[in-house]
N, C-alpha and C. Protein backbone atom coordinates (compact mmCIF):
# COMPACT_ATOMS: atom_id res chain seq x y z
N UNK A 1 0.85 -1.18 0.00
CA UNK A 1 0.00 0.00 0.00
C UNK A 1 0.89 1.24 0.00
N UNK A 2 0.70 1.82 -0.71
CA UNK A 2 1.39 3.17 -1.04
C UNK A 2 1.47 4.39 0.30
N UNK A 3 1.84 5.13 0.37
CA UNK A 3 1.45 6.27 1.60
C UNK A 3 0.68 7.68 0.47
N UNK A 4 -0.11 7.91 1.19
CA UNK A 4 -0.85 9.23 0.65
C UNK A 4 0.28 10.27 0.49
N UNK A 5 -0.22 11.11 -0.70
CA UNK A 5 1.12 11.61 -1.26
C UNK A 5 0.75 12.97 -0.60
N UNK A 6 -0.39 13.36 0.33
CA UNK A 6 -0.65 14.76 0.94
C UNK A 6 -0.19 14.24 2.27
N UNK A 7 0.23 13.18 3.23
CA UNK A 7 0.71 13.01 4.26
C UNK A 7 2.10 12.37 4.56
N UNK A 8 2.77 12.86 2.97
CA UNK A 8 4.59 12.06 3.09
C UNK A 8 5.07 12.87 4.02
N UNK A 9 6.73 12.26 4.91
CA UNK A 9 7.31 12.60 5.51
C UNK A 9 8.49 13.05 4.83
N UNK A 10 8.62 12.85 3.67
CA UNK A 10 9.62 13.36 2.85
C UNK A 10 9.91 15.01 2.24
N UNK A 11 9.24 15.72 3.37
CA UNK A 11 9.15 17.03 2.78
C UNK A 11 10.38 17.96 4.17
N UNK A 12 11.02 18.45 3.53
CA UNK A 12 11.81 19.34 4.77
C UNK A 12 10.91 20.14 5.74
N UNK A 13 11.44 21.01 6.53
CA UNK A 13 11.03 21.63 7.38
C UNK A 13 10.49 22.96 6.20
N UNK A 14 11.21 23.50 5.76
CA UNK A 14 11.15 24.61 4.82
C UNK A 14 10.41 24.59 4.09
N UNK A 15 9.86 22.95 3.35
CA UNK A 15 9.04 23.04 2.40
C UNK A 15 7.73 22.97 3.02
N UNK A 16 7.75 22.27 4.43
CA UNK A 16 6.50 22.75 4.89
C UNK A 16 6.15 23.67 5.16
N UNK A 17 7.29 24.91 5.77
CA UNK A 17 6.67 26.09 6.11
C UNK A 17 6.33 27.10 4.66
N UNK A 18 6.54 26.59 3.65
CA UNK A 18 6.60 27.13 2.61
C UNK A 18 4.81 26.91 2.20
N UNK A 19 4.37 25.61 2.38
CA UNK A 19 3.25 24.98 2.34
C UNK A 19 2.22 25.65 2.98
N UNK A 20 2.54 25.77 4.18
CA UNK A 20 1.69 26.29 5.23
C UNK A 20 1.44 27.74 5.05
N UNK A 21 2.63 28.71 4.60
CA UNK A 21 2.29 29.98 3.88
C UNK A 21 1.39 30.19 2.91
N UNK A 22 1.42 29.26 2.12
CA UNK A 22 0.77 29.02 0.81
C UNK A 22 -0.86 29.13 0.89
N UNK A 23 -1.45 28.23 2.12
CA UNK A 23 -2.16 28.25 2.95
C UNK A 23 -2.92 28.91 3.48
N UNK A 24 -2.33 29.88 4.50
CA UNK A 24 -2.69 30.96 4.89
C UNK A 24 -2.74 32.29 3.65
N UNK A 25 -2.17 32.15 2.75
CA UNK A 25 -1.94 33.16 2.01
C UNK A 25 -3.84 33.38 1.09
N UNK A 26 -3.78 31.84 1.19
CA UNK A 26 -5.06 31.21 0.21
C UNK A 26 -6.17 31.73 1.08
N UNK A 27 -6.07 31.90 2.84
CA UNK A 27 -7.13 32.38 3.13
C UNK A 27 -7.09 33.71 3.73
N UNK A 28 -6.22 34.42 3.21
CA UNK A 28 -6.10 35.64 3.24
C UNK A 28 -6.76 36.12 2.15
N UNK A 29 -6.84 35.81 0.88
CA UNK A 29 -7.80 35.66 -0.41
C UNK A 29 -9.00 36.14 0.35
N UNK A 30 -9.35 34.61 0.97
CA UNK A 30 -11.00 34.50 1.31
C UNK A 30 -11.26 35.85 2.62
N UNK A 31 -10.31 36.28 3.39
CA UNK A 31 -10.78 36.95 4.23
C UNK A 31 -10.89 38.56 3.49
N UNK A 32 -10.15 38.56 2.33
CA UNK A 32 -10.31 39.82 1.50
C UNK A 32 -11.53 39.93 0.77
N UNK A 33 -11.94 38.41 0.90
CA UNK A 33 -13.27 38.66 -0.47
C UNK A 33 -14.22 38.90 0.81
N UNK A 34 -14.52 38.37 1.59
CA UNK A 34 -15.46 38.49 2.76
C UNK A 34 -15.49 39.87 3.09
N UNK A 35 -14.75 41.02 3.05
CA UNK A 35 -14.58 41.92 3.36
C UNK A 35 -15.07 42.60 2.09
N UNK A 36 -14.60 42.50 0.43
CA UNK A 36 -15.12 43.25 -0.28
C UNK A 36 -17.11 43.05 0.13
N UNK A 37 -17.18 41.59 0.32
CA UNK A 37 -18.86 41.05 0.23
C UNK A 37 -19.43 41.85 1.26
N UNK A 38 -19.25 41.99 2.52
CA UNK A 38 -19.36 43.26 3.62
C UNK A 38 -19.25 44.77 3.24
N UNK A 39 -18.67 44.96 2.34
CA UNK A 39 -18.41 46.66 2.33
C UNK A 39 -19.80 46.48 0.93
N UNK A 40 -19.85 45.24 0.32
CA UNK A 40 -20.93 45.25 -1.30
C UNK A 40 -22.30 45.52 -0.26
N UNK A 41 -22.35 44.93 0.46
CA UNK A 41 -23.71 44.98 1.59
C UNK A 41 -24.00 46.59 1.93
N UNK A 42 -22.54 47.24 2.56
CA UNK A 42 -22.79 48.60 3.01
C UNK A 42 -22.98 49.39 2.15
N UNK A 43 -22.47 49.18 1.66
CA UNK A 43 -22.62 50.10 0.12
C UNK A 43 -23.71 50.28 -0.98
N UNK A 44 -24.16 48.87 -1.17
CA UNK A 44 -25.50 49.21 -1.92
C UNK A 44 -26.85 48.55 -1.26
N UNK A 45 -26.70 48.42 -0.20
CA UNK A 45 -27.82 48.25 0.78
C UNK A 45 -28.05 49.48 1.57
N UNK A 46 -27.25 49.05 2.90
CA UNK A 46 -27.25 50.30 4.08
C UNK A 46 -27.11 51.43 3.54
N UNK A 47 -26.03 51.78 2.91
CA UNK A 47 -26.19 53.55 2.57
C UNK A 47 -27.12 54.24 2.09
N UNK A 48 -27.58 53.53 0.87
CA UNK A 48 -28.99 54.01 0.15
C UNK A 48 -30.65 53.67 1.48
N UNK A 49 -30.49 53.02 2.27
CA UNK A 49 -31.48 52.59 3.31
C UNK A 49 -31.36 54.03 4.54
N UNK A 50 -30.20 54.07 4.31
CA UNK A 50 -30.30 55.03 5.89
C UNK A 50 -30.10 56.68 5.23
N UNK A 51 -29.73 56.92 4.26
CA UNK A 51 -29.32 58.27 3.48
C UNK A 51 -30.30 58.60 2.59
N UNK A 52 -30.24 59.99 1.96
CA UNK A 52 -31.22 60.53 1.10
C UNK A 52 -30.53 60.66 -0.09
N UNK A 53 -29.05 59.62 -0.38
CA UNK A 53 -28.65 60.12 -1.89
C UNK A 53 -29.18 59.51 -2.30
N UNK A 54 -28.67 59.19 -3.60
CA UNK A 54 -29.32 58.80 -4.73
C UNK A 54 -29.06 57.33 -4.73
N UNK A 55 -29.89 56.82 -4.78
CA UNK A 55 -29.22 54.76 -4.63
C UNK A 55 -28.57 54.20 -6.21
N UNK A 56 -28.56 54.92 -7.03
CA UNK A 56 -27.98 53.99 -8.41
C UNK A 56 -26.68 54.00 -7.97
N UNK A 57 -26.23 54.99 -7.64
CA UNK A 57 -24.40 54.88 -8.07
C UNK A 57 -24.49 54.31 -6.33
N UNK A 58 -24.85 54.37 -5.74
CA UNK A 58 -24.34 53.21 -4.37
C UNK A 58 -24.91 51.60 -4.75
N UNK A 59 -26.13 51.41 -5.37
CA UNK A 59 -26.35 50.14 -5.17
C UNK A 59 -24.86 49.74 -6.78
N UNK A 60 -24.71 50.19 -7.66
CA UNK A 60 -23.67 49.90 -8.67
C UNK A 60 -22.51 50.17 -7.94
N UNK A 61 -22.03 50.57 -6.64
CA UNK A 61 -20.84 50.42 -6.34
C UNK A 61 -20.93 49.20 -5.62
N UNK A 62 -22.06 49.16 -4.71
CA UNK A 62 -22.15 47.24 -3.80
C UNK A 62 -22.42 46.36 -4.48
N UNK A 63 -22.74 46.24 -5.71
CA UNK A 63 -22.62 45.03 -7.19
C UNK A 63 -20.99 45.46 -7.62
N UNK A 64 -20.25 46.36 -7.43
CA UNK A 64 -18.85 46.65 -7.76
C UNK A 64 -18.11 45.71 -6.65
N UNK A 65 -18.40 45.93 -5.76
CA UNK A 65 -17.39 45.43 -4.47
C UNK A 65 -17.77 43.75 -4.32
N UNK A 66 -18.98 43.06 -4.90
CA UNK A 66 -19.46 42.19 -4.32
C UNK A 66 -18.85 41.48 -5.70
N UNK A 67 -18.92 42.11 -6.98
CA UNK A 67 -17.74 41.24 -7.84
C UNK A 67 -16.40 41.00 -7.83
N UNK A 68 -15.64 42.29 -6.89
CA UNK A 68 -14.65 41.99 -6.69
C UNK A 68 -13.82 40.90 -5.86
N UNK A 69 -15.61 40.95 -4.68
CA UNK A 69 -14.98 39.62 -3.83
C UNK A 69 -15.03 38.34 -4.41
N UNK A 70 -16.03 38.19 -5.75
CA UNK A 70 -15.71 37.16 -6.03
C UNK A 70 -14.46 36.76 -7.12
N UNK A 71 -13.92 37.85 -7.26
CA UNK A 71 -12.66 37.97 -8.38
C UNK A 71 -11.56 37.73 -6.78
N UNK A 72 -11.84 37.96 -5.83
CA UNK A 72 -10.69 37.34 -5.10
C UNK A 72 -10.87 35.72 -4.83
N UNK A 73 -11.88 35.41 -4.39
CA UNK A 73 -11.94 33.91 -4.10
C UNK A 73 -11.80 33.28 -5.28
N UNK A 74 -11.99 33.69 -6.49
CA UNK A 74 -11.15 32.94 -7.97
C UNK A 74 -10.13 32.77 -8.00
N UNK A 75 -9.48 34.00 -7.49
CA UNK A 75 -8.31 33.98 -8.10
C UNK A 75 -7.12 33.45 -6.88
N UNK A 76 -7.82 33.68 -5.82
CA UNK A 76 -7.26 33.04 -4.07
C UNK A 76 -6.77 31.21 -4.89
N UNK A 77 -7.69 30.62 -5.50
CA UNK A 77 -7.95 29.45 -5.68
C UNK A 77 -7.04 28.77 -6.83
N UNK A 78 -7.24 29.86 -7.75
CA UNK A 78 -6.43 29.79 -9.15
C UNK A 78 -4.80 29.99 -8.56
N UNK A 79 -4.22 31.09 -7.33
CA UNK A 79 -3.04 31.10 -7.03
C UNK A 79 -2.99 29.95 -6.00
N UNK A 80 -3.55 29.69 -5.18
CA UNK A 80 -3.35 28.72 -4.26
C UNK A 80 -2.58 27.09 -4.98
N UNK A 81 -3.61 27.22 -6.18
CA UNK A 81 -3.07 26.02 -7.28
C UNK A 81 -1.78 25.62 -7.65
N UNK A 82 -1.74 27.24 -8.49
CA UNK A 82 0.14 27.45 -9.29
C UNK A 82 0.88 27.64 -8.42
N UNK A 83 0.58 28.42 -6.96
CA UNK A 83 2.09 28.03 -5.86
C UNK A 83 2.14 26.77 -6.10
N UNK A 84 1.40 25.62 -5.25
CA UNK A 84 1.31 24.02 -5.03
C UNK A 84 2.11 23.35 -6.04
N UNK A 85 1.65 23.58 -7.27
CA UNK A 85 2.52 23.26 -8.52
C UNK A 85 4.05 23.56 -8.17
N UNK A 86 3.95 24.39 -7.87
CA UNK A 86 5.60 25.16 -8.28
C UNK A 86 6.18 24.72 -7.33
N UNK A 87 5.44 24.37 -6.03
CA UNK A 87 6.18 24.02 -4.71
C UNK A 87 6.85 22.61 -5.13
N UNK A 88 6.10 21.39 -5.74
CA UNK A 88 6.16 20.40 -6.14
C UNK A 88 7.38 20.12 -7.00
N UNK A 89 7.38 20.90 -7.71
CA UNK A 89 9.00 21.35 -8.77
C UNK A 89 9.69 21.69 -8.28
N UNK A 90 9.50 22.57 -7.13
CA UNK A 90 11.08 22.91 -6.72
C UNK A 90 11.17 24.82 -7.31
N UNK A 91 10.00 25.40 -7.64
CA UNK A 91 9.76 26.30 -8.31
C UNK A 91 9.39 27.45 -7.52
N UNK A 92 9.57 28.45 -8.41
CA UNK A 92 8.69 30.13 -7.53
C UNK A 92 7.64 30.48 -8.39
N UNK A 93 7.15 30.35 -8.50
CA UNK A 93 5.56 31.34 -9.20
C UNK A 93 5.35 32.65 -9.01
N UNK A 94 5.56 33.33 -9.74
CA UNK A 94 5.44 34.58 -9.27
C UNK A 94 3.92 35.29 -9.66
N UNK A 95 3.03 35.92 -9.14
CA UNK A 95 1.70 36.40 -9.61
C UNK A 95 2.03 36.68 -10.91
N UNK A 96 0.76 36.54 -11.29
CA UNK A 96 0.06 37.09 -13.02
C UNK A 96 0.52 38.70 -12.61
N UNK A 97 0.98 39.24 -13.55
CA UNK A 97 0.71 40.96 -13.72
C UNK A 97 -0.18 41.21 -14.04
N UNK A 98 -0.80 40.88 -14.79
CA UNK A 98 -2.18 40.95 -15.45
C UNK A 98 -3.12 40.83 -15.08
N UNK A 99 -3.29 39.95 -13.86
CA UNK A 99 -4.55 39.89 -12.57
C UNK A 99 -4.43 40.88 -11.99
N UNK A 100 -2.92 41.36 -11.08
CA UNK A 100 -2.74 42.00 -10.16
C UNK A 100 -3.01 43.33 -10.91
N UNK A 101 -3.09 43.50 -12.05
CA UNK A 101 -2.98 44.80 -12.29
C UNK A 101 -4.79 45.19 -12.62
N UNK A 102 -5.12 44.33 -12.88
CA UNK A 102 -6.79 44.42 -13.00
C UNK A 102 -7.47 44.37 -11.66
N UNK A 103 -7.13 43.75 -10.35
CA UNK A 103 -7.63 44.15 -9.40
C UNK A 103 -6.95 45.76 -8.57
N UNK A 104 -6.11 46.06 -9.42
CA UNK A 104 -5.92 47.36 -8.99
C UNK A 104 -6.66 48.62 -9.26
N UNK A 105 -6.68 48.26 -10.88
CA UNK A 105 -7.68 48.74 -11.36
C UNK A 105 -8.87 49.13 -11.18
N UNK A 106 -9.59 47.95 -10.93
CA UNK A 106 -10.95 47.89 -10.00
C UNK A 106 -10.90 48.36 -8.67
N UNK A 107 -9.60 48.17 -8.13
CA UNK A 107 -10.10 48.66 -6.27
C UNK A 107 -9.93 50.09 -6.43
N UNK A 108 -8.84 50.74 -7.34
CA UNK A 108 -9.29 52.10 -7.48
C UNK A 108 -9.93 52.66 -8.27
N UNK A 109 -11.13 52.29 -9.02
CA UNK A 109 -11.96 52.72 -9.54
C UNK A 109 -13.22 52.53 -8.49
N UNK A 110 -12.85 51.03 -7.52
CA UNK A 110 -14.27 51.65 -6.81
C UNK A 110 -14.26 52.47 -5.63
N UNK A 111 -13.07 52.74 -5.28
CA UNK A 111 -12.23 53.23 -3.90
C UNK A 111 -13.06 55.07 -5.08
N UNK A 112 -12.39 55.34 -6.22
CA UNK A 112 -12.80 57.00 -6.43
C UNK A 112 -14.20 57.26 -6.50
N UNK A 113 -15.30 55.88 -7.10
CA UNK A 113 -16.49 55.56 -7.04
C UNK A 113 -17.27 55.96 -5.40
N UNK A 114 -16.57 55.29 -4.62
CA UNK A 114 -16.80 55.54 -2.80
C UNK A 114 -16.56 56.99 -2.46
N UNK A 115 -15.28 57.62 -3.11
CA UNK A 115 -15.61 59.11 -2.71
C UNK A 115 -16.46 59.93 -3.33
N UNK A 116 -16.30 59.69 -4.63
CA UNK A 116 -17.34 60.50 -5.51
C UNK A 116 -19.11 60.51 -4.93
N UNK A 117 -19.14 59.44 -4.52
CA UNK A 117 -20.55 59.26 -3.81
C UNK A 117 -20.49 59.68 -3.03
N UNK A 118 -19.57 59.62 -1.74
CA UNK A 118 -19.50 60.38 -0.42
C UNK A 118 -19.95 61.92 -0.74
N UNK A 119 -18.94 62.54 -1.49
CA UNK A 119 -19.06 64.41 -1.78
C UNK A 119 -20.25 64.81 -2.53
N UNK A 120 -20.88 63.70 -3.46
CA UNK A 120 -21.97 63.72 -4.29
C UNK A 120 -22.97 64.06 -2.86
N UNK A 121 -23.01 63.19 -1.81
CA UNK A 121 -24.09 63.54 -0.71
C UNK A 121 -23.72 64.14 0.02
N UNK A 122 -23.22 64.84 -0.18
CA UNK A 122 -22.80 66.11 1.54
C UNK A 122 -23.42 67.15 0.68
């Protein structure tokens, strides 16, 4: 009988702590998307509920934030993957530019979206 290849003892100390980063890193993802999904709630729920602005551009910023969280738990999942891979090789993975640069994109477009609404209601 073989040994399960997720419980070998053949891994160094390093590669586990390397593992275990990998890990936590993956649910650092999820605790970022949980947080965009919380601010998608405040934003195009509560604000327009408790305020007299205008609800389009708040409820289109909490459909903004609530896609972003799910563009993190994709992509939490999609990197969690290609580290694992790379760990397996002996490899570094370094992020997509091309993700990272599209969720930048988006967090500051909805980050100027959040002020523009703020000054829009004062």
């Amino acid at each position: 009988m073989s040994p399960d290849p997720n419980t070998t003892v053949r891994e160094n100390g390093a590669e586990r702590r390397t593992r275990l980063a990998n890990e936590r890193t993956y649910l650092a993802w999820w605790r970022t998307s949980m947080t965009a999904f919380a601010v998608s709630l405040g934003a195009g729920r509560l604000i327009p509920a408790l305020t007299k602005a205008q609800k389009v551009p708040s409820i289109v910023l909490g459909a903004g934030f609530g896609l972003l969280g799910v563009a993190f738990v994709l992509y939490g999942l999609r990197r969690e993957s290609v580290v694992s891979r790379a760990i397996d090789r002996g490899e570094f993975a370094r992020p997509e530019g091309n993700v990272l640069i599209a969720l930048t994109v988006v967090g500051v477009l909805l980050g100027l979206g959040v002020v523009a609404d703020v000054l829009a209601s004062a």
